[in-house]
PDB file of N, CA and C in Angstrom:
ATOM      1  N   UNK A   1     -13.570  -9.049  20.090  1.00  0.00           N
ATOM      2  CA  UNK A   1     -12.818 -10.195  19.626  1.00  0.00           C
ATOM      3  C   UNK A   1     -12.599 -11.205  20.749  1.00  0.00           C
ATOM      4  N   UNK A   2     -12.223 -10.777  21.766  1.00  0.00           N
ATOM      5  CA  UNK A   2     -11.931 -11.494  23.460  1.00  0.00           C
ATOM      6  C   UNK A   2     -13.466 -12.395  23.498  1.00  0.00           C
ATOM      7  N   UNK A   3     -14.702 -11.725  23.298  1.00  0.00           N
ATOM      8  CA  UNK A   3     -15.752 -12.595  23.779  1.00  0.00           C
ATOM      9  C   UNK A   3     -16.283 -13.296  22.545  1.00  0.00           C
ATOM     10  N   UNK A   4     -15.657 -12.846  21.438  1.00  0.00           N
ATOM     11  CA  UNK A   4     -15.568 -14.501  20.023  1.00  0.00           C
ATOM     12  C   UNK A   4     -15.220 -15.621  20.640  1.00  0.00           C
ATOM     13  N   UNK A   5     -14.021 -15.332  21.093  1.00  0.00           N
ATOM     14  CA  UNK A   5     -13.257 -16.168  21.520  1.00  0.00           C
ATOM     15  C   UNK A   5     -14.064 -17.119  22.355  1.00  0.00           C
ATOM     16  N   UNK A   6     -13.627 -16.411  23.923  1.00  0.00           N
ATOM     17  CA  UNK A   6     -14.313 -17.076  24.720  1.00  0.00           C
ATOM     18  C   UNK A   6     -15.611 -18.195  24.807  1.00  0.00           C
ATOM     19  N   UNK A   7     -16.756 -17.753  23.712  1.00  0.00           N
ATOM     20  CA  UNK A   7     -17.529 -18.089  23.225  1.00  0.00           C
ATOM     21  C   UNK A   7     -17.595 -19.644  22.946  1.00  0.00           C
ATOM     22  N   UNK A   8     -16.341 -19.403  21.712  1.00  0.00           N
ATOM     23  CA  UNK A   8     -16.268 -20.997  21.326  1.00  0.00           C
ATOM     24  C   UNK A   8     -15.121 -21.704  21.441  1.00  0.00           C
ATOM     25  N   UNK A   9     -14.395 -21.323  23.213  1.00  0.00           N
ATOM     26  CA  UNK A   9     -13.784 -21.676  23.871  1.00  0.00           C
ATOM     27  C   UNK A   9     -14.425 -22.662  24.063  1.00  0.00           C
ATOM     28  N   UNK A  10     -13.898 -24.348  24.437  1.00  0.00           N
ATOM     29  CA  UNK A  10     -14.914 -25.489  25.410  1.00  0.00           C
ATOM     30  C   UNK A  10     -14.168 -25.496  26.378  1.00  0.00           C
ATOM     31  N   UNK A  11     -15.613 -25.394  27.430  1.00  0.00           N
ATOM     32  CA  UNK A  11     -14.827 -25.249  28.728  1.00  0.00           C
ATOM     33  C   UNK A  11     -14.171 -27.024  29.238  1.00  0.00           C
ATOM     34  N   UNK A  12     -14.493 -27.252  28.689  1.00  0.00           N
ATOM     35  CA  UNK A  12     -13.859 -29.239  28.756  1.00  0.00           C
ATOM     36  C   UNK A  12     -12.197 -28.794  28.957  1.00  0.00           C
ATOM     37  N   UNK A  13     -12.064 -27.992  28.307  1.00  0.00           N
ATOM     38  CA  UNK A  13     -10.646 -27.972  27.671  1.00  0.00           C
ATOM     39  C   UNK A  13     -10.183 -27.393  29.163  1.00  0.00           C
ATOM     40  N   UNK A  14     -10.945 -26.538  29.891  1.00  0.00           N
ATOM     41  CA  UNK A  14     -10.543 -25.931  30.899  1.00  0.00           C
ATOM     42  C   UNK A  14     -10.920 -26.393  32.373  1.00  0.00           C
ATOM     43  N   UNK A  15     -11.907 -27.630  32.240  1.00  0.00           N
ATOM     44  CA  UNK A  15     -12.084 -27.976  33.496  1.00  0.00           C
ATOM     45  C   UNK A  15     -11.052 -29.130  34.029  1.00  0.00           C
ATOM     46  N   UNK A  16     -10.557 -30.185  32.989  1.00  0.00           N
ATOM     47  CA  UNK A  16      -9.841 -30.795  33.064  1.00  0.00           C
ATOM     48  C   UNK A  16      -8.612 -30.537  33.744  1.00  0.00           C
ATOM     49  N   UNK A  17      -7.479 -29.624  33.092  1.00  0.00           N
ATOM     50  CA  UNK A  17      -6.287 -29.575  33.595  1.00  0.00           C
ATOM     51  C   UNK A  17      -7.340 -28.538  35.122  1.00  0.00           C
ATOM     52  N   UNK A  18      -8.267 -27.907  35.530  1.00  0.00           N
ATOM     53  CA  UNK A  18      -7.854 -27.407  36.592  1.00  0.00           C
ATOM     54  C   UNK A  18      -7.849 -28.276  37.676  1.00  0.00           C
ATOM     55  N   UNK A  19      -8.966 -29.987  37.138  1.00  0.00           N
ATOM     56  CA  UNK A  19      -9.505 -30.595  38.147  1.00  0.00           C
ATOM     57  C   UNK A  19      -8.111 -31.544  38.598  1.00  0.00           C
ATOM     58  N   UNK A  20      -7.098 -31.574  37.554  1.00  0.00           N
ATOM     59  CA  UNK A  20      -6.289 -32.255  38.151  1.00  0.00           C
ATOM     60  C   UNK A  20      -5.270 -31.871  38.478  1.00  0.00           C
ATOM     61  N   UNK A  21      -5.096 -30.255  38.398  1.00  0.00           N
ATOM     62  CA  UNK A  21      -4.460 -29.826  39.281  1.00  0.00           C
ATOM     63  C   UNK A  21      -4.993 -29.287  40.965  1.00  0.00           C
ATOM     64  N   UNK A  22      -6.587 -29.197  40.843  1.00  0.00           N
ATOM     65  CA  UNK A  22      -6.584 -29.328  41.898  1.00  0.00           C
ATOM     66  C   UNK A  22      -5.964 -30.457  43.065  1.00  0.00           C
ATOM     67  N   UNK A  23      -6.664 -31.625  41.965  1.00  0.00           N
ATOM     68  CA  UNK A  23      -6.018 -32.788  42.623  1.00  0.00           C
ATOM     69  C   UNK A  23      -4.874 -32.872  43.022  1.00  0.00           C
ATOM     70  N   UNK A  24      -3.810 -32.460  42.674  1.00  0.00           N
ATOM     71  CA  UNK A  24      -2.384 -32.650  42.660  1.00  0.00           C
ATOM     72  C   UNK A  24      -2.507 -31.754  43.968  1.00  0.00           C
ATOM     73  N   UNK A  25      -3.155 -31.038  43.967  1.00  0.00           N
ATOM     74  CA  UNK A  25      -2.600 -29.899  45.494  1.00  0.00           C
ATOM     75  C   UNK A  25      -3.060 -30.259  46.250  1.00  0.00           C
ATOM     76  N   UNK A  26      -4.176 -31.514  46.492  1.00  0.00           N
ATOM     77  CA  UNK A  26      -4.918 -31.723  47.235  1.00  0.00           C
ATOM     78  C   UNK A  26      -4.287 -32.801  48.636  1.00  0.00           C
ATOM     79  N   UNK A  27      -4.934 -32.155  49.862  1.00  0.00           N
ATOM     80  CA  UNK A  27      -4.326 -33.026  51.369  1.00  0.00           C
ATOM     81  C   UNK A  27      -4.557 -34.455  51.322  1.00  0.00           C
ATOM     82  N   UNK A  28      -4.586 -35.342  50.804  1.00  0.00           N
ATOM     83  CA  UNK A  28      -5.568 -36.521  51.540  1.00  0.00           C
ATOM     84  C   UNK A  28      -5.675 -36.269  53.296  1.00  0.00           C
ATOM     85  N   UNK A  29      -4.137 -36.261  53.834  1.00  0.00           N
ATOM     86  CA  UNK A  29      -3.774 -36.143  55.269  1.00  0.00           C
ATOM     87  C   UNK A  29      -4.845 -35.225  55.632  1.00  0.00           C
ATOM     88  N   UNK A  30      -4.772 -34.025  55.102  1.00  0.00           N
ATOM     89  CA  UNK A  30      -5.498 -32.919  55.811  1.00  0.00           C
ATOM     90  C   UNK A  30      -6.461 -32.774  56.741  1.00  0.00           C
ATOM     91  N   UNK A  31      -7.297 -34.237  56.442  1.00  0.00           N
ATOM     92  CA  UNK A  31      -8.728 -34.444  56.904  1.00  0.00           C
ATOM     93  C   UNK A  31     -10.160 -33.195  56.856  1.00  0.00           C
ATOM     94  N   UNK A  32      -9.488 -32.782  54.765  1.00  0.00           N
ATOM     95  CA  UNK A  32     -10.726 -32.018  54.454  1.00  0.00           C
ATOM     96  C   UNK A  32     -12.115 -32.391  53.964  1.00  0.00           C
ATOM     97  N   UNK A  33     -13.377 -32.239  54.543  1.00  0.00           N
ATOM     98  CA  UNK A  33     -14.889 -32.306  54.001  1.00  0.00           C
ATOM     99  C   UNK A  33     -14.326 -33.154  52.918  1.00  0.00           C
ATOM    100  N   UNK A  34     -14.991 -34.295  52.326  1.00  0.00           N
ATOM    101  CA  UNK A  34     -15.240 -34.730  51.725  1.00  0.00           C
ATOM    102  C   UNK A  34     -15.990 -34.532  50.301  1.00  0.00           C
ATOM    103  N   UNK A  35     -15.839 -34.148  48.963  1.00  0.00           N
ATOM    104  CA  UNK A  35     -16.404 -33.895  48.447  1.00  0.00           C
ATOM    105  C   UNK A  35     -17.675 -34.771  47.633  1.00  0.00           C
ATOM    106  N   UNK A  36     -17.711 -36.099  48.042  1.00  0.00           N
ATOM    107  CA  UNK A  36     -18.737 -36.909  47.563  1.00  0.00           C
ATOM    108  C   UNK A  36     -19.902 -36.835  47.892  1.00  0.00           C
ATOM    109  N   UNK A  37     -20.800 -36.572  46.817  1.00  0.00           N
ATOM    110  CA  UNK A  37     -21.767 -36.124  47.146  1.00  0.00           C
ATOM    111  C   UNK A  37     -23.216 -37.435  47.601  1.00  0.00           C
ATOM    112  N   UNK A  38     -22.703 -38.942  47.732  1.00  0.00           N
ATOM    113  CA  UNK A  38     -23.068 -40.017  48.157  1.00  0.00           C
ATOM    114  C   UNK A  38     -22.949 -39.557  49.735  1.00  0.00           C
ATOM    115  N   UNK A  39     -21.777 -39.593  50.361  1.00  0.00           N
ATOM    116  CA  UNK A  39     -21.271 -39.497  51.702  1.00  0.00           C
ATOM    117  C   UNK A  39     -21.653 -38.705  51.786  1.00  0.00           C
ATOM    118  N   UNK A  40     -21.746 -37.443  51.403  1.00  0.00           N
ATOM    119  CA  UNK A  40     -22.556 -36.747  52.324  1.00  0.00           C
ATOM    120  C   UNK A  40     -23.810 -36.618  52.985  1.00  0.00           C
ATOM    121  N   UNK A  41     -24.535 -37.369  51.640  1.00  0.00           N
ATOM    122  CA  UNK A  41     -26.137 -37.197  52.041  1.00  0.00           C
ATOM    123  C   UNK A  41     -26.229 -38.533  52.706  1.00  0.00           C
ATOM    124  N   UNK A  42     -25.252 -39.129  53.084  1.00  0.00           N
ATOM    125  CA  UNK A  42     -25.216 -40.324  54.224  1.00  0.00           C
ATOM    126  C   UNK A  42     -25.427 -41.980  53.301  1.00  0.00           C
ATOM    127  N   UNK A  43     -25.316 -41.479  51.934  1.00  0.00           N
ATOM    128  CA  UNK A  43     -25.272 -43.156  51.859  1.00  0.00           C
ATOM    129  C   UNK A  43     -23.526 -43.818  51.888  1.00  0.00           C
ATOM    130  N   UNK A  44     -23.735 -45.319  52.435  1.00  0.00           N
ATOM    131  CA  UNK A  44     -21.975 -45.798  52.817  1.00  0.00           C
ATOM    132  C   UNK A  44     -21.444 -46.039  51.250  1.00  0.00           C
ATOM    133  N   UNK A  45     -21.813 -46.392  50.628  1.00  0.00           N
ATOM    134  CA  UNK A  45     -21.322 -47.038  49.380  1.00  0.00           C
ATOM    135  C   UNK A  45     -21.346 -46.271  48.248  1.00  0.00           C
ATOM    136  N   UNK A  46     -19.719 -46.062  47.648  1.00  0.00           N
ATOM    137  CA  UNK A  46     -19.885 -45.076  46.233  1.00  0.00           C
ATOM    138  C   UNK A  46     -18.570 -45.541  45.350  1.00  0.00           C
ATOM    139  N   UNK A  47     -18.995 -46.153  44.246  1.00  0.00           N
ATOM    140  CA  UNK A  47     -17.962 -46.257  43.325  1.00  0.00           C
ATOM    141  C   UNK A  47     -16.917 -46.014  43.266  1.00  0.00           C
ATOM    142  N   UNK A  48     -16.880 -44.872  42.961  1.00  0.00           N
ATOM    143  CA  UNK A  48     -15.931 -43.924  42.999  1.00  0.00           C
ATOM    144  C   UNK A  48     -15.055 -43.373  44.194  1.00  0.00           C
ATOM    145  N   UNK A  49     -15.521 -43.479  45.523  1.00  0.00           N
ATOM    146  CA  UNK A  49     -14.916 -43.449  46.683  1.00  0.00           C
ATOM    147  C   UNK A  49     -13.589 -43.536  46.762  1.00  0.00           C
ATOM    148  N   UNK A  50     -12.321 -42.570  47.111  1.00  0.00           N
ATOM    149  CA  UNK A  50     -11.146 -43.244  46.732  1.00  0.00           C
ATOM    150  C   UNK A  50     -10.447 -42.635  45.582  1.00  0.00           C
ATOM    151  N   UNK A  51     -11.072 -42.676  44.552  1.00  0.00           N
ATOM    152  CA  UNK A  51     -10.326 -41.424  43.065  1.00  0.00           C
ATOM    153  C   UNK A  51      -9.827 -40.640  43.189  1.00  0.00           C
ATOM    154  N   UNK A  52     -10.322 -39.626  43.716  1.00  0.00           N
ATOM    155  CA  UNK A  52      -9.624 -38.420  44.135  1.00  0.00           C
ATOM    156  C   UNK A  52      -8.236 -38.978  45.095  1.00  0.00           C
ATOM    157  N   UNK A  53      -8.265 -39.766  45.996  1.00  0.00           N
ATOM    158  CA  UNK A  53      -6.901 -39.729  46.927  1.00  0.00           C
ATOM    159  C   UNK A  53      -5.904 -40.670  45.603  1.00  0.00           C
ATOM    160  N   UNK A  54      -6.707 -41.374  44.829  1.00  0.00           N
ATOM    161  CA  UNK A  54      -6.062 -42.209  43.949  1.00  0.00           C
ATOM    162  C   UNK A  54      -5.207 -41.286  42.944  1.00  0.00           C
ATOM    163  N   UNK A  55      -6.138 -40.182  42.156  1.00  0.00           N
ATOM    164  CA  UNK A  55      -5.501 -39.469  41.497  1.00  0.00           C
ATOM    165  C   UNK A  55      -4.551 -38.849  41.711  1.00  0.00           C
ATOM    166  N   UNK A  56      -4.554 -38.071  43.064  1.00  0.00           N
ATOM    167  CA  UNK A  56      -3.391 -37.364  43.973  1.00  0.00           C
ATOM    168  C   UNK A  56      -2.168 -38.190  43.963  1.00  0.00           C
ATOM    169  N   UNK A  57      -2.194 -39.465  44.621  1.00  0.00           N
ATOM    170  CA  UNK A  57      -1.354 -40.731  44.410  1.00  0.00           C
ATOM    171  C   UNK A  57      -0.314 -40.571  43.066  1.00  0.00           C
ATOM    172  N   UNK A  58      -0.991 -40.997  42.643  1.00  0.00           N
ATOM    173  CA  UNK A  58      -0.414 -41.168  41.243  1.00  0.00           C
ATOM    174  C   UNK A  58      -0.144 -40.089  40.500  1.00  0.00           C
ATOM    175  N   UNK A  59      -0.727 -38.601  40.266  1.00  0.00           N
ATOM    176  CA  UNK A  59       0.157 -37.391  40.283  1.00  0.00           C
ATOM    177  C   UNK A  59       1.417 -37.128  40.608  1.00  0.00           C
ATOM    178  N   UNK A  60       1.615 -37.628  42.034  1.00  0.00           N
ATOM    179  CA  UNK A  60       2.483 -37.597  42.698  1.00  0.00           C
ATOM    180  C   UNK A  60       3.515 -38.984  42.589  1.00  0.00           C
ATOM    181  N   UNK A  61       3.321 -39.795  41.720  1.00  0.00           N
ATOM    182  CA  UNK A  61       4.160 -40.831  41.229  1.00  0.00           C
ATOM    183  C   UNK A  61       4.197 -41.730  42.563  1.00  0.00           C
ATOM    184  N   UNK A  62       3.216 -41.930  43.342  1.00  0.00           N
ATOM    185  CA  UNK A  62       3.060 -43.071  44.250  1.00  0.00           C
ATOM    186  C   UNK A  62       1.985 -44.143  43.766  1.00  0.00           C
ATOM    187  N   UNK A  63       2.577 -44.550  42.604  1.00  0.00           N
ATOM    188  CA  UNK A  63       1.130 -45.727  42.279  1.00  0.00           C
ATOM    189  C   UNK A  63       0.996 -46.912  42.743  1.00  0.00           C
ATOM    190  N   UNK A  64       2.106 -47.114  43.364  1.00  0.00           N
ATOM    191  CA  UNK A  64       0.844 -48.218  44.555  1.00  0.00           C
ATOM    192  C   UNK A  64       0.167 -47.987  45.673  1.00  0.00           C
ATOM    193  N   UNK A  65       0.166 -46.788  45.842  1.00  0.00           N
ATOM    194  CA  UNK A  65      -0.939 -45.893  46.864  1.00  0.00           C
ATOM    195  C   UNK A  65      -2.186 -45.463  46.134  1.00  0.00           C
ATOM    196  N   UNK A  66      -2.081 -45.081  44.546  1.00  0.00           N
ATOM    197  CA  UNK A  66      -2.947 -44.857  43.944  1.00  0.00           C
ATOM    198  C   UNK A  66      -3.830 -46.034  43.823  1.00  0.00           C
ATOM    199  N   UNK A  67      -3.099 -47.556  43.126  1.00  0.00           N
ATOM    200  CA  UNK A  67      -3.780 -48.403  42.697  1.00  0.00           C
ATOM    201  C   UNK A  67      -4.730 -48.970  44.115  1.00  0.00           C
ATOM    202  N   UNK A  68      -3.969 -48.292  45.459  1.00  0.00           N
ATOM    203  CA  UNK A  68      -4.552 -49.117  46.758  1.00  0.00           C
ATOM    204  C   UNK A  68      -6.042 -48.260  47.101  1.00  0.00           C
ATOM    205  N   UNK A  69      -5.637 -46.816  46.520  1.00  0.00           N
ATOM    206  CA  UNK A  69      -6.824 -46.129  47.102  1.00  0.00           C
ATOM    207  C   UNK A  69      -8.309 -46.657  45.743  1.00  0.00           C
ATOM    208  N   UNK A  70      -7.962 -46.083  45.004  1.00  0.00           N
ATOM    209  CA  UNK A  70      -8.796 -46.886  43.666  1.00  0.00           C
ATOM    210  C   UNK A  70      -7.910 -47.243  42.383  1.00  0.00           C
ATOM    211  N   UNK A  71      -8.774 -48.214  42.003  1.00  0.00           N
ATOM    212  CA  UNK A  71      -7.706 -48.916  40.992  1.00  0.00           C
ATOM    213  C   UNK A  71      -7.855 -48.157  39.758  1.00  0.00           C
ATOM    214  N   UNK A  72      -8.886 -47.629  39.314  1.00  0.00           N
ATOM    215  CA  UNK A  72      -9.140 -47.020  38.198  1.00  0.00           C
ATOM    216  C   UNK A  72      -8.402 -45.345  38.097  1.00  0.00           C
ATOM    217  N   UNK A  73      -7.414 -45.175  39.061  1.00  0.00           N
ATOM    218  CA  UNK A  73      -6.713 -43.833  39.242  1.00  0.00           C
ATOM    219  C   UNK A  73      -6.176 -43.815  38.021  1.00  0.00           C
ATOM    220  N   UNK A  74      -5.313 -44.453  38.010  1.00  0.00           N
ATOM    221  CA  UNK A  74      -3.968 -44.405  36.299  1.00  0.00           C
ATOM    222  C   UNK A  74      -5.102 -44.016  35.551  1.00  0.00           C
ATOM    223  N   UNK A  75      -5.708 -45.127  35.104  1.00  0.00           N
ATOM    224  CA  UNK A  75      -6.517 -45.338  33.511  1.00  0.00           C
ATOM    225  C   UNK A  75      -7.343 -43.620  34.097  1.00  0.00           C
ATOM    226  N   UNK A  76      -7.991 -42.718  34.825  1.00  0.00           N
ATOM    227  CA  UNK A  76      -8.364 -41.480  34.468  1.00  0.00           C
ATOM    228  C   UNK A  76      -7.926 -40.752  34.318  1.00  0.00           C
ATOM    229  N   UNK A  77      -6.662 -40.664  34.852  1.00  0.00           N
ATOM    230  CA  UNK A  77      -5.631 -39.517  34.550  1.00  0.00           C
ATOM    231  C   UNK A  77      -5.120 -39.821  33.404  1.00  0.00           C
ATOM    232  N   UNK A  78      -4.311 -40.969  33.123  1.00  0.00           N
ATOM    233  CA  UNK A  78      -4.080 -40.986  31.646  1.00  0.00           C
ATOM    234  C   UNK A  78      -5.622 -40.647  30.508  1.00  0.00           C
ATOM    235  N   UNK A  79      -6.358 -40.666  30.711  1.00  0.00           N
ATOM    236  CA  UNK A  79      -7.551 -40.239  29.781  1.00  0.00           C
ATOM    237  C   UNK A  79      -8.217 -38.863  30.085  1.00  0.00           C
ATOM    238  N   UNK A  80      -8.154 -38.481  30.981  1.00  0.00           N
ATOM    239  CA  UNK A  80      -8.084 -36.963  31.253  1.00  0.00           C
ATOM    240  C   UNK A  80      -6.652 -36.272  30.415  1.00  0.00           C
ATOM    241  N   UNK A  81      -5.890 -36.923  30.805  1.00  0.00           N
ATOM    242  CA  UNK A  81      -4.604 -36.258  30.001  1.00  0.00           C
ATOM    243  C   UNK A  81      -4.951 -35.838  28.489  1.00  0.00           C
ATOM    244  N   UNK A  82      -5.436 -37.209  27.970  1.00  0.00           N
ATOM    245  CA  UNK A  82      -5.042 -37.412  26.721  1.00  0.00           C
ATOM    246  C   UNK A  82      -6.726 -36.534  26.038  1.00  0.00           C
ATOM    247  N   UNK A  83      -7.308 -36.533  26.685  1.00  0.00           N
ATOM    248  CA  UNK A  83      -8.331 -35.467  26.424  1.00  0.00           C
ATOM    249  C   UNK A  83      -7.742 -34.479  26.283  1.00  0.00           C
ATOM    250  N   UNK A  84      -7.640 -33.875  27.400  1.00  0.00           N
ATOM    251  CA  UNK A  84      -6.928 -32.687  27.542  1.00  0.00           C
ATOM    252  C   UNK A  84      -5.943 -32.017  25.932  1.00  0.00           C
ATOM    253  N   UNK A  85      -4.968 -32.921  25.597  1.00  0.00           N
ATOM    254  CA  UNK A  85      -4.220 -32.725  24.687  1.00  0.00           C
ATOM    255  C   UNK A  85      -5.031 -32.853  23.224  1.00  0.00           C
ATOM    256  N   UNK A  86      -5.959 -33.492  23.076  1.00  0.00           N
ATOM    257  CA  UNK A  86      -7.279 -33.715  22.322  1.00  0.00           C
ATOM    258  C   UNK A  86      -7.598 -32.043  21.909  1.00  0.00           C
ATOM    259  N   UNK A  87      -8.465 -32.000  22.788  1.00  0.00           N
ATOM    260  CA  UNK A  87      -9.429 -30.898  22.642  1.00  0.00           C
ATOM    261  C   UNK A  87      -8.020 -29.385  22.935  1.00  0.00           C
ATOM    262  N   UNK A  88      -7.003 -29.309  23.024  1.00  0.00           N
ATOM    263  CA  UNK A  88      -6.003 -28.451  22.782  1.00  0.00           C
ATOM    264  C   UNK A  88      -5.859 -28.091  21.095  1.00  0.00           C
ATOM    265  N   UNK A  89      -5.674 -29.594  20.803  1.00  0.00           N
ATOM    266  CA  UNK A  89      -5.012 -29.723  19.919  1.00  0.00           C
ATOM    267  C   UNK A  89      -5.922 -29.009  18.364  1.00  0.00           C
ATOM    268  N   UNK A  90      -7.174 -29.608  18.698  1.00  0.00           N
ATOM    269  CA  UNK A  90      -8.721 -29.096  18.273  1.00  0.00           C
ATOM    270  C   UNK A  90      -8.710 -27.411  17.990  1.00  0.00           C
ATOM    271  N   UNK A  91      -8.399 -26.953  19.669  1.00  0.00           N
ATOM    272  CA  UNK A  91      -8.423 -25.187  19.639  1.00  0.00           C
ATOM    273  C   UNK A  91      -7.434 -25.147  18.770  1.00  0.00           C
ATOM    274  N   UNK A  92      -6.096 -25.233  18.839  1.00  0.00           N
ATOM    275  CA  UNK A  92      -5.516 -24.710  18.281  1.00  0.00           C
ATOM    276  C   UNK A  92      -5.254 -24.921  17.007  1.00  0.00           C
ATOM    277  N   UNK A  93      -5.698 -25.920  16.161  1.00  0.00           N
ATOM    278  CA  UNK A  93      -6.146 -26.039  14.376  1.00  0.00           C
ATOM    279  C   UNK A  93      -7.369 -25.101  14.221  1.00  0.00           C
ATOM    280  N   UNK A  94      -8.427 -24.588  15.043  1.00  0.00           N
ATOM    281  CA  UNK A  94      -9.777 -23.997  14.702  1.00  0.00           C
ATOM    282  C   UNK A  94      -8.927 -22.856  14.618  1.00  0.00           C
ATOM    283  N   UNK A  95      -7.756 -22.376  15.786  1.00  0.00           N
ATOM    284  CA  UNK A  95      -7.534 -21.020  15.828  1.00  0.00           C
ATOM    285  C   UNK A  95      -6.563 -20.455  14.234  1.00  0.00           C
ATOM    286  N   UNK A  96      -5.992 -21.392  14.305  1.00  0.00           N
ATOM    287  CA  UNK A  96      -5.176 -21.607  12.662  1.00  0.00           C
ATOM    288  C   UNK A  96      -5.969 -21.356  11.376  1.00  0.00           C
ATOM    289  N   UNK A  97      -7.167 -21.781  11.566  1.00  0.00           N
ATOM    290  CA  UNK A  97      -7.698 -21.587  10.003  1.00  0.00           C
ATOM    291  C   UNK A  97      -8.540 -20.049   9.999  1.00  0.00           C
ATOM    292  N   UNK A  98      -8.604 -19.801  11.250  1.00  0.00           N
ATOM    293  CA  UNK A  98      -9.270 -18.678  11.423  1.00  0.00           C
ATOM    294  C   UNK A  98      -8.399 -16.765  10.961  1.00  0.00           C
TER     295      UNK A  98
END
């Protein structure tokens, strides 16, 4: 019954809240490796550059540190959120009729 489950578990549902709780725990200060995978392989320029310290930001209810690191911080977390509560909401009507 455990691996029914699991099965037609979506892992969406589960990568989300972990990625932004990673975020939330995450140093900016720390001065850890970088996870962009642009910067690493040495190119200077990446969109996205910044999100992650943005998201942390604004987790942490500093949004004008968020909006300074990237501006698009709010608008992903609020849409990660609201995913999140989405595809919850989804499991738990599938688990209901079942």
């Amino acid at each position: 019954m455990i691996f029914t489950f699991l099965k037609k578990f979506p892992l969406e549902l589960l990568a989300w809240p972990v990625g932004l709780t990673g975020l939330f725990f995450l140093d900016p200060a720390a001065g850890q490796p970088s996870l962009c995978l642009f910067k690493n392989i040495g190119i200077p320029f990446c969109p996205g550059c910044g999100l992650g310290h943005g998201i942390h930001f604004f987790l942490h209810g500093r949004w004008l540190e968020a909006l300074h690191h990237h501006w698009l911080a709010p608008a992903v977390v609020l849409i990660l959120v609201y995913r999140t509560v989405q595809l919850a909401r989804l499991q738990f009507a599938e688990l209901k009729l079942q």
